[in-house]
C-alpha atoms as a PDB file:
ATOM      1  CA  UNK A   1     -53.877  13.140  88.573  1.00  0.00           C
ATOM      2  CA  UNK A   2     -55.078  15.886  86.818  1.00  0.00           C
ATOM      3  CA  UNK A   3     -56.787  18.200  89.643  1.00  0.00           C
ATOM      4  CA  UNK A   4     -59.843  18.806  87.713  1.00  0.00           C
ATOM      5  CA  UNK A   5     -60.430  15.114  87.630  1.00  0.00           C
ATOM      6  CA  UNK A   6     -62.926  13.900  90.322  1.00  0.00           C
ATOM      7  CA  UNK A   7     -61.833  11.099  92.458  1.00  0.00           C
ATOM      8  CA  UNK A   8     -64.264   9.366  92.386  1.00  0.00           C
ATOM      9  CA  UNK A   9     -64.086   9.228  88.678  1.00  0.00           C
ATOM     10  CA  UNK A  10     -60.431   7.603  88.954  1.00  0.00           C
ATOM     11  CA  UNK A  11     -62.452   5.153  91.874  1.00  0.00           C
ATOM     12  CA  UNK A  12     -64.702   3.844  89.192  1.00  0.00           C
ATOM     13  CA  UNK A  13     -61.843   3.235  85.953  1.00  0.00           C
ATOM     14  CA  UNK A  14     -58.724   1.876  88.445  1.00  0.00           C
ATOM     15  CA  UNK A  15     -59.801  -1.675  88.594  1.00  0.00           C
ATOM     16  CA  UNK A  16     -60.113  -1.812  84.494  1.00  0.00           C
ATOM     17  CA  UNK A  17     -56.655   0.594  84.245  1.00  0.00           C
ATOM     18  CA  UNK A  18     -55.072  -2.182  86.701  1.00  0.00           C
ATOM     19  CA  UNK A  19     -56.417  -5.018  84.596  1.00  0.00           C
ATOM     20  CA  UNK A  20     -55.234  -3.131  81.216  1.00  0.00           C
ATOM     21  CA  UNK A  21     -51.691  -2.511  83.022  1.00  0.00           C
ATOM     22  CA  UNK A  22     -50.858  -6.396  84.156  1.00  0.00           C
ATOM     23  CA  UNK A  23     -52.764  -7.391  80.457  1.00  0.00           C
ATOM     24  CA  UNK A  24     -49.662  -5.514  78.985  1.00  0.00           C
ATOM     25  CA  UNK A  25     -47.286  -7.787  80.479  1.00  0.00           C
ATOM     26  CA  UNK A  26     -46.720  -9.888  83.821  1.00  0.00           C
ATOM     27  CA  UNK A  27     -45.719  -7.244  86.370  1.00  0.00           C
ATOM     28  CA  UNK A  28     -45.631  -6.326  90.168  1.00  0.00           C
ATOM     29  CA  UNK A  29     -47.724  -3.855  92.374  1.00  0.00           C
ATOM     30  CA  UNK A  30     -45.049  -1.630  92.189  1.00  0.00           C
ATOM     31  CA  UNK A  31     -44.288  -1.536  88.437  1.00  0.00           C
ATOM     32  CA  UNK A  32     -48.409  -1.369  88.220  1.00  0.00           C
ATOM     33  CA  UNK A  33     -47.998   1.736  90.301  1.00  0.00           C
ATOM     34  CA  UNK A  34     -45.487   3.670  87.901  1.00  0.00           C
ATOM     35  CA  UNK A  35     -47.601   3.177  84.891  1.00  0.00           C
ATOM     36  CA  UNK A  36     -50.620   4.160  85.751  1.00  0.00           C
ATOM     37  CA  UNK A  37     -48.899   7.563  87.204  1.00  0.00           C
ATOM     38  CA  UNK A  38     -46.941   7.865  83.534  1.00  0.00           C
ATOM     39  CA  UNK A  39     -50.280   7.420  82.033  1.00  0.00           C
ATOM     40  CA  UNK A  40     -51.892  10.643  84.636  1.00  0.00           C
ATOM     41  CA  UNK A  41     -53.229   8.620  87.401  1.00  0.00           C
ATOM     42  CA  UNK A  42     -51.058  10.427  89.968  1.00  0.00           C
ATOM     43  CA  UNK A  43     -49.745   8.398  92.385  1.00  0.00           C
ATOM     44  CA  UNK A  44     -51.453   5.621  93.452  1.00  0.00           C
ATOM     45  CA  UNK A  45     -51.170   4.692  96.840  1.00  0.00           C
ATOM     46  CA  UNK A  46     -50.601   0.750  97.929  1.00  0.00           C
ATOM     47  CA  UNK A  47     -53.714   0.590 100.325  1.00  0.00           C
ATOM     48  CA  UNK A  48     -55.219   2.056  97.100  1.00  0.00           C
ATOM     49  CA  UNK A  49     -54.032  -0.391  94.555  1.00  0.00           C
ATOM     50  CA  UNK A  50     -53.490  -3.724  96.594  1.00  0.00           C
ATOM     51  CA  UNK A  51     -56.637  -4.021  97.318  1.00  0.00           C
ATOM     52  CA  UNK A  52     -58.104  -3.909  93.233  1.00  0.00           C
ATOM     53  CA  UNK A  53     -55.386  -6.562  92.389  1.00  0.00           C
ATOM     54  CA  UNK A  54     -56.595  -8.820  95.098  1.00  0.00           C
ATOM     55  CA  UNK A  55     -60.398  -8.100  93.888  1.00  0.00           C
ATOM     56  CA  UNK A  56     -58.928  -8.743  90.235  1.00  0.00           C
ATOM     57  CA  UNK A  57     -57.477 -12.179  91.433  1.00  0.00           C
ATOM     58  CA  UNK A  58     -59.998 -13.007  93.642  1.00  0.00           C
ATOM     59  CA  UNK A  59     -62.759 -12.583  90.164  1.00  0.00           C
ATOM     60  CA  UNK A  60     -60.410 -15.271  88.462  1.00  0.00           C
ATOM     61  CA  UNK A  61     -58.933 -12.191  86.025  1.00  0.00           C
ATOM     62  CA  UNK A  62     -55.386 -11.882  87.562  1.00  0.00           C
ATOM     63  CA  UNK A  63     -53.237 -14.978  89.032  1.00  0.00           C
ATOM     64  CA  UNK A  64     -50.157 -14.194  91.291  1.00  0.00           C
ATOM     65  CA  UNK A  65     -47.355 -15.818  92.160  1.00  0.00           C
ATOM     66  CA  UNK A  66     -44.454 -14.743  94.996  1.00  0.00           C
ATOM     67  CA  UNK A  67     -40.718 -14.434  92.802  1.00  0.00           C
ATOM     68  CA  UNK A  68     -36.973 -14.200  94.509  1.00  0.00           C
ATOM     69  CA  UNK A  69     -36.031 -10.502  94.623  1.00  0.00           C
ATOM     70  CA  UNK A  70     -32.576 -10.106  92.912  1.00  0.00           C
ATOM     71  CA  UNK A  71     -30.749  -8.540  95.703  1.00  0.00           C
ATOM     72  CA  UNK A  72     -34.031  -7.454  97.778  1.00  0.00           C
ATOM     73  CA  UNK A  73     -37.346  -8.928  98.871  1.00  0.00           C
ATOM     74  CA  UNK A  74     -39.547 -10.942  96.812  1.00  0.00           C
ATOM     75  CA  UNK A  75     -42.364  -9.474  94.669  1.00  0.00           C
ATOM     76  CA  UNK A  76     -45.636 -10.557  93.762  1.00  0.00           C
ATOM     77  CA  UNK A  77     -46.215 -10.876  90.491  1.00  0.00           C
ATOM     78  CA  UNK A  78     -49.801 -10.771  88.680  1.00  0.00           C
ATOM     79  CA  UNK A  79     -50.853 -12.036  85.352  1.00  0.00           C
ATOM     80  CA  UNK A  80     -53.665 -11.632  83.573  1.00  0.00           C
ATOM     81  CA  UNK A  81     -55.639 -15.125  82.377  1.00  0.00           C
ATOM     82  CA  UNK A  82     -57.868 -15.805  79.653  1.00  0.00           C
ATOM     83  CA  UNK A  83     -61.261 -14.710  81.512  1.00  0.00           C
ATOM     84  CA  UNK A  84     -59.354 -11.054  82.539  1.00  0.00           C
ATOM     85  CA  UNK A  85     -58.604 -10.981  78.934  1.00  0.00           C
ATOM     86  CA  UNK A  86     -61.872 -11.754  77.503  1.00  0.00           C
ATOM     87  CA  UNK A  87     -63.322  -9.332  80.575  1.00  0.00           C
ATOM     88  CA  UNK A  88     -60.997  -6.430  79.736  1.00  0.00           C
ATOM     89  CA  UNK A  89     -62.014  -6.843  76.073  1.00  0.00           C
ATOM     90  CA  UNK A  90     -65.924  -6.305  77.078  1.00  0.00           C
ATOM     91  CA  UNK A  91     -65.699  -4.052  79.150  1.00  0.00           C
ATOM     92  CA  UNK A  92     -62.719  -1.415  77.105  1.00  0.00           C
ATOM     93  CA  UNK A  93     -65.806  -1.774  74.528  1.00  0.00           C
ATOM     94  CA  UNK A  94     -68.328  -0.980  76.894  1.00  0.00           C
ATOM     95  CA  UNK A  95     -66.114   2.293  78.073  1.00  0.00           C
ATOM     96  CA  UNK A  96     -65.815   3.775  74.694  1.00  0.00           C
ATOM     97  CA  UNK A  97     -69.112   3.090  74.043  1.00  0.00           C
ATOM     98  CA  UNK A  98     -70.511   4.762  77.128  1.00  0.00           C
ATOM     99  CA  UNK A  99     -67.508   7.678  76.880  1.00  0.00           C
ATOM    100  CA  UNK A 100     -68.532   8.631  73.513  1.00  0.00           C
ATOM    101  CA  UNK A 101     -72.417   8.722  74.971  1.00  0.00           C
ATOM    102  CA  UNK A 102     -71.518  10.737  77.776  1.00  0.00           C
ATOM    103  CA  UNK A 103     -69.459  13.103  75.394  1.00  0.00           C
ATOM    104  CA  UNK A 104     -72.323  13.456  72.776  1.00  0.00           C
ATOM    105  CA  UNK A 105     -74.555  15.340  75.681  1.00  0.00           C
ATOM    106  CA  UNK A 106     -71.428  17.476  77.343  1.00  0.00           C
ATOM    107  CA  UNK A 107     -70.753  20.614  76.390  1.00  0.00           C
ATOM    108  CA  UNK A 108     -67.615  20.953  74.219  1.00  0.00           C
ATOM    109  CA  UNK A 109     -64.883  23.323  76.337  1.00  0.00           C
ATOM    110  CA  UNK A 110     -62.760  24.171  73.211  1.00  0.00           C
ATOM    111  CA  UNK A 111     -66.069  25.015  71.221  1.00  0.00           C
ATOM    112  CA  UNK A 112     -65.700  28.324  70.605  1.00  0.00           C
ATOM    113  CA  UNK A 113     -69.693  28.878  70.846  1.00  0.00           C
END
């Protein structure tokens, strides 16, 4: 991630990044991993990540199921259901909403006043 990002910043927009990720298609931990780096997370770390997709499933917006690995280990895959759908869909609003708030009273940094 971007070094002038705060951490705690990424701490408070991974569990609805996560959700976003597995609502773009079933996946694995892994796979979840490698998008949200492409997208500028960095690199998330498994005791980082694990932990939101069990809070995810646990809050009835991911299921998971354990697949055959094709010449390795299994995987864990999640899903996202209905309610993590419907959730995501609230709160993506909410963010833009709040972003555009939080914007509005920052100062510009490519304003050339």
């Amino acid at each position: 991630m971007d070094a002038d990002i705060p951490s705690d910043w990424l701490r408070a927009v991974l569990p609805m990044a996560v959700l976003a990720t597995v609502a773009e298609a079933e996946t694995y931990g892994y796979a979840v991993a490698q998008r949200l780096q492409a997208a500028g997370f960095g690199a998330v770390k498994g005791g980082t990540l694990y932990p939101v997709l069990n809070r995810l499933e646990t809050d009835g917006l991911l299921t998971s199921a354990w697949r055959e690995g094709v010449g390795g280990p299994g995987r864990k895959f999640f899903a996202v259901t209905d309610t993590g759908r419907e959730h995501l869909r609230r709160r993506a609003a909410a963010w833009h909403t709040f972003t555009e708030r939080a914007a509005s009273l920052l100062p510009d940094p490519r304003s050339t006043r």
